[in-house]
C-alpha atoms as a PDB file:
ATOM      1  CA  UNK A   1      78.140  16.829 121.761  1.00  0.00           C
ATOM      2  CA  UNK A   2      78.608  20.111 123.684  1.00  0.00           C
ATOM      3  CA  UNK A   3      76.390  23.050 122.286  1.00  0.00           C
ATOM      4  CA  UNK A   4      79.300  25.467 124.060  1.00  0.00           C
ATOM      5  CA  UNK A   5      80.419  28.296 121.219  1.00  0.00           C
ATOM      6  CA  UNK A   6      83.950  28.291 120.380  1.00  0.00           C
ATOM      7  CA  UNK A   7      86.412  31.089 122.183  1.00  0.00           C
ATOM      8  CA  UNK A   8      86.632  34.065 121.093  1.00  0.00           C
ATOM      9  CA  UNK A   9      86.867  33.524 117.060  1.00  0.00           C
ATOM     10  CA  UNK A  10      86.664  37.679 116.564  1.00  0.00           C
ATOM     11  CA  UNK A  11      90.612  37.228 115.536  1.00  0.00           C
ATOM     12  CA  UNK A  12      93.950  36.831 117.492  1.00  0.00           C
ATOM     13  CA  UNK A  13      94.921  38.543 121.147  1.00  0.00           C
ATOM     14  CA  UNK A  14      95.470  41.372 121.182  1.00  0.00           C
ATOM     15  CA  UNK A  15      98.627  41.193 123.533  1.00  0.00           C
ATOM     16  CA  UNK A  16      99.858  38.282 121.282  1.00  0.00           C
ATOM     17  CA  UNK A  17     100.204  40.331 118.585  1.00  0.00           C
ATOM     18  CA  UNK A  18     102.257  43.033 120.833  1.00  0.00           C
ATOM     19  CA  UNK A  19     103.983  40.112 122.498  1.00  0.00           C
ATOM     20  CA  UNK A  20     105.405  38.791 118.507  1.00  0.00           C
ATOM     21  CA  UNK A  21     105.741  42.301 117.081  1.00  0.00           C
ATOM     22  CA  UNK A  22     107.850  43.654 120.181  1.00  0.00           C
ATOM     23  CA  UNK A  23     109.940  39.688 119.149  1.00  0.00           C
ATOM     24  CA  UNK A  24     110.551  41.174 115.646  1.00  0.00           C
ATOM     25  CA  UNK A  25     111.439  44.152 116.313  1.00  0.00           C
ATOM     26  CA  UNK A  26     113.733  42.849 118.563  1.00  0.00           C
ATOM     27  CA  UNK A  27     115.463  40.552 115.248  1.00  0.00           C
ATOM     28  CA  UNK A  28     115.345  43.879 113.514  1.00  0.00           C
ATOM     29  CA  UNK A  29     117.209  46.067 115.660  1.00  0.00           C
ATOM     30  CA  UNK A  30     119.572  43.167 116.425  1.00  0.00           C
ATOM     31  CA  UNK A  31     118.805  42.634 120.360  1.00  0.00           C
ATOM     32  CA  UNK A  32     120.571  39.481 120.616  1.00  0.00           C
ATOM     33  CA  UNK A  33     120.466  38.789 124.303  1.00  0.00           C
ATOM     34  CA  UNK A  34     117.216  39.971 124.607  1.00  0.00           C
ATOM     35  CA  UNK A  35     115.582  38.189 121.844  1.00  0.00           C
ATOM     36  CA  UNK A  36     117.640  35.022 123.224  1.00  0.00           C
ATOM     37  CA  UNK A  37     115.344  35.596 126.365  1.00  0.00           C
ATOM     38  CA  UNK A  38     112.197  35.309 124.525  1.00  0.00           C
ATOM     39  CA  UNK A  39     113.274  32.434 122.263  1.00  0.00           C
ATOM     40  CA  UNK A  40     114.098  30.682 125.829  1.00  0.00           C
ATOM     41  CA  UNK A  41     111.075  31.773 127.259  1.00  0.00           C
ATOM     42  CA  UNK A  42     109.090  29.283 123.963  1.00  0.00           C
ATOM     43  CA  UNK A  43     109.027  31.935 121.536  1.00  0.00           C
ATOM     44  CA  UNK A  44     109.260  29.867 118.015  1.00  0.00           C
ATOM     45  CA  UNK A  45     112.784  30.686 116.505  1.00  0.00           C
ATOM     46  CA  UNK A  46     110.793  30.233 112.816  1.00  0.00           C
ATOM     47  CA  UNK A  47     107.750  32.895 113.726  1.00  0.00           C
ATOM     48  CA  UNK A  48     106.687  34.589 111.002  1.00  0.00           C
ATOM     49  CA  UNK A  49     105.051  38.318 110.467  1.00  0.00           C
ATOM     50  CA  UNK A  50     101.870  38.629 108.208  1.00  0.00           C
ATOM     51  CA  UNK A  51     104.523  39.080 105.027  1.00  0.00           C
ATOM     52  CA  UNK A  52     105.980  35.885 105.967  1.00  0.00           C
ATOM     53  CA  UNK A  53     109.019  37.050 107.065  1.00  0.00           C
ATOM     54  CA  UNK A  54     110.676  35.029 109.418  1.00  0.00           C
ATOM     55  CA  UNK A  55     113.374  36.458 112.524  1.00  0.00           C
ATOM     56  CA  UNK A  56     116.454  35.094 110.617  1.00  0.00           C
ATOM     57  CA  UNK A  57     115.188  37.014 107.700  1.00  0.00           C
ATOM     58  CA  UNK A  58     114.398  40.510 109.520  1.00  0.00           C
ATOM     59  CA  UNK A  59     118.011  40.238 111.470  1.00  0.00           C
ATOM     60  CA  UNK A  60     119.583  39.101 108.380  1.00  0.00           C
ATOM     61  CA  UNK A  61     118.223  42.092 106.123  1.00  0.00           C
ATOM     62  CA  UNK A  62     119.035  44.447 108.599  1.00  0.00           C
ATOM     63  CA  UNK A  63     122.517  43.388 108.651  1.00  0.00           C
ATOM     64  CA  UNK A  64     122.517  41.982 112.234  1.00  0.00           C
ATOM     65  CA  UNK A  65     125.017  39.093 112.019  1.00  0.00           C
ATOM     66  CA  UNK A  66     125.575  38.372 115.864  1.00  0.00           C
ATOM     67  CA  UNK A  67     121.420  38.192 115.557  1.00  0.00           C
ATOM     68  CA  UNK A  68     121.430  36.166 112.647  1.00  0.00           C
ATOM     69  CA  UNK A  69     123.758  33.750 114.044  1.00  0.00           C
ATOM     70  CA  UNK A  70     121.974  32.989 117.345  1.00  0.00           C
ATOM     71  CA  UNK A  71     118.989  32.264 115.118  1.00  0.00           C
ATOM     72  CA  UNK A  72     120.304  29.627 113.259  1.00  0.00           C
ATOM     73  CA  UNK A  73     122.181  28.003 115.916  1.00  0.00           C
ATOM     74  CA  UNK A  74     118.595  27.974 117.618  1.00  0.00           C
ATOM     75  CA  UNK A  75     117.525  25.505 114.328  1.00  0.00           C
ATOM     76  CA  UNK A  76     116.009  28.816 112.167  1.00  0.00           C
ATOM     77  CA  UNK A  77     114.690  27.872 108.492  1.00  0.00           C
ATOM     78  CA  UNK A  78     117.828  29.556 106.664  1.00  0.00           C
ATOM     79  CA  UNK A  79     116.360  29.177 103.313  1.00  0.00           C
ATOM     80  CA  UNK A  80     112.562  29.839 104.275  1.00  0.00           C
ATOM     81  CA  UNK A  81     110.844  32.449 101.641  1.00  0.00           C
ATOM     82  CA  UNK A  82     108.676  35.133 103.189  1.00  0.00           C
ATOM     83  CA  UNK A  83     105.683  35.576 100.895  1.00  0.00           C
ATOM     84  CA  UNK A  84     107.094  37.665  97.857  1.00  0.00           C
ATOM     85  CA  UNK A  85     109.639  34.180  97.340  1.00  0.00           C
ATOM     86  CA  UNK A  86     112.644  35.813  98.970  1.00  0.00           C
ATOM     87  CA  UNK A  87     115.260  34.918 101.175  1.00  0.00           C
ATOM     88  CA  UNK A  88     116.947  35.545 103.906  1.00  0.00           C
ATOM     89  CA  UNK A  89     120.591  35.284 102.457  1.00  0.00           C
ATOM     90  CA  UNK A  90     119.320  37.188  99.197  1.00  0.00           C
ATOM     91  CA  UNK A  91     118.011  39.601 101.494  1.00  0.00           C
ATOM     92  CA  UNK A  92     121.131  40.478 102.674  1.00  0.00           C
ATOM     93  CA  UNK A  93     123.181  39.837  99.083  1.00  0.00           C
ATOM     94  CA  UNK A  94     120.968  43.107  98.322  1.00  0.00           C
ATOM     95  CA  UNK A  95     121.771  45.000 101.195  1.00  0.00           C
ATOM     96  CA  UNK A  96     125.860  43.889 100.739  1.00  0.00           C
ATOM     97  CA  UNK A  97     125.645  42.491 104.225  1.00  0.00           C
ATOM     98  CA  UNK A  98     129.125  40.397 104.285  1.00  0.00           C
ATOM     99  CA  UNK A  99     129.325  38.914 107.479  1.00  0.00           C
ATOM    100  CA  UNK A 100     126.093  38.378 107.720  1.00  0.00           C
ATOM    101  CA  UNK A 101     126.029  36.824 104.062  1.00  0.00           C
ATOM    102  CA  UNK A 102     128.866  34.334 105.703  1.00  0.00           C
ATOM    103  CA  UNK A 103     126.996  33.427 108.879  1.00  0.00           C
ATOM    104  CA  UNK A 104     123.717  32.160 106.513  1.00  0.00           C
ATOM    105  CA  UNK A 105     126.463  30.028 104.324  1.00  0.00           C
ATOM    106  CA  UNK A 106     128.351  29.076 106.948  1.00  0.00           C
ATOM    107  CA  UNK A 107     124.551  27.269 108.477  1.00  0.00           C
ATOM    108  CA  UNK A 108     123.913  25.900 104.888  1.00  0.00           C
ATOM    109  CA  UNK A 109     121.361  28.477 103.469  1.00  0.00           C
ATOM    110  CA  UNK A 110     121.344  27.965  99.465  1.00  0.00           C
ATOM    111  CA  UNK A 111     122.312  30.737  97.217  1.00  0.00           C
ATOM    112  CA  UNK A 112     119.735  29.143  94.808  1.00  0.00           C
ATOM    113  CA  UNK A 113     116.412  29.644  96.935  1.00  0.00           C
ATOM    114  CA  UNK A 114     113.752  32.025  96.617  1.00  0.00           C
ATOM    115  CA  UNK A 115     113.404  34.919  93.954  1.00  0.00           C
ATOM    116  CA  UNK A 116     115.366  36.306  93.185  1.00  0.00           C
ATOM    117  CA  UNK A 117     117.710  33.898  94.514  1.00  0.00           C
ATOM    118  CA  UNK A 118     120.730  35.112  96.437  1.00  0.00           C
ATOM    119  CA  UNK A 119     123.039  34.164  92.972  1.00  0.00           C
ATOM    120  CA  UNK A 120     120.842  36.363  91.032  1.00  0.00           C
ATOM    121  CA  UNK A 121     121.024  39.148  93.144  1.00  0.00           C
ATOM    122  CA  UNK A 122     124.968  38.646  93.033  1.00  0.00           C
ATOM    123  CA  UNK A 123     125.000  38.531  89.480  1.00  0.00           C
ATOM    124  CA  UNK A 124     122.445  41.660  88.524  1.00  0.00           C
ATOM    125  CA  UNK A 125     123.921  43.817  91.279  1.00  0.00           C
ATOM    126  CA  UNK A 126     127.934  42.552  90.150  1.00  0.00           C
ATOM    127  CA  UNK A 127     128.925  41.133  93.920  1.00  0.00           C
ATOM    128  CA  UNK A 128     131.725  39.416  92.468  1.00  0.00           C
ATOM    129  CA  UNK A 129     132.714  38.339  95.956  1.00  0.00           C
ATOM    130  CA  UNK A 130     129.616  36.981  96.724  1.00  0.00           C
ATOM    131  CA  UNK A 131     129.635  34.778  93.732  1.00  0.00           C
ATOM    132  CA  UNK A 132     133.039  33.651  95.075  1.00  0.00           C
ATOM    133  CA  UNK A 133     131.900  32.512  98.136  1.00  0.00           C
ATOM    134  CA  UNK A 134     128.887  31.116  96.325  1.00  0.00           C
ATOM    135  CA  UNK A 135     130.900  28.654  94.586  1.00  0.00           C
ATOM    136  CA  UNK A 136     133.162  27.315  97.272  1.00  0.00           C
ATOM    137  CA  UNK A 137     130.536  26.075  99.043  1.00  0.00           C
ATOM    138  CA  UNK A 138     128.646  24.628  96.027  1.00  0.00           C
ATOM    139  CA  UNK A 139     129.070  20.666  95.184  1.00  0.00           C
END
């Protein structure tokens, strides 16, 4: 057995945590190509913040659909909750983000996950379209 004390156990690197919060900003402001780079470069395409909050779920919030698509096309968790039980595709029911709403259906997210789930918010905030589309896609 090796009497040698563990590395640094103080918390996480510095320059780790500039490293992933410069990677989620990048989801939020929608810098595709960029944030392509770093998901090439090994970056985990299901990272999450300390809220839980995944990349699909900051670039589908903030109504970056070009974003959000590269994500999931990359093998993102559509229907992973961040910590308060939300979703990304509620996420952006709320914020009335239609194409971006489209691109999370179109890679198989379920209106049903999280709360409140993405049908929910469609119902309480009268998205009749979203509801629509909702039950098209539904077996």
């Amino acid at each position: 057995m090796s009497n040698a004390e563990p590395a640094d156990a103080s918390g996480p690197d510095p320059d780790v945590i500039e490293l992933a919060s410069r990677v989620f900003d990048l989801a939020r402001r929608g810098e595709t190509d960029l944030l392509t780079a770093y998901l090439d470069a090994g970056v985990p395409v299901n990272l999450t913040n300390d809220k839980g909050d995944t990349l699909v779920m900051l670039a589908a919030y903030h109504g970056h659909a070009r974003t959000t698509a590269l994500l999931c096309e990359r093998g993102a968790e559509v229907d992973r909750l961040n910590d308060r039980g939300q979703s990304p595709l509620a996420g952006a029911v709320f914020k009335g983000e239609d194409e971006v709403v489209d691109v999370l259906v179109d890679h198989g997210a379920d209106p049903g996950a999280g709360t409140p789930s993405a049908l929910e918010a469609a119902r309480m905030f009268e998205k009749e379209h979203y509801l629509q589309r909702f039950s098209t896609d539904r077996p």
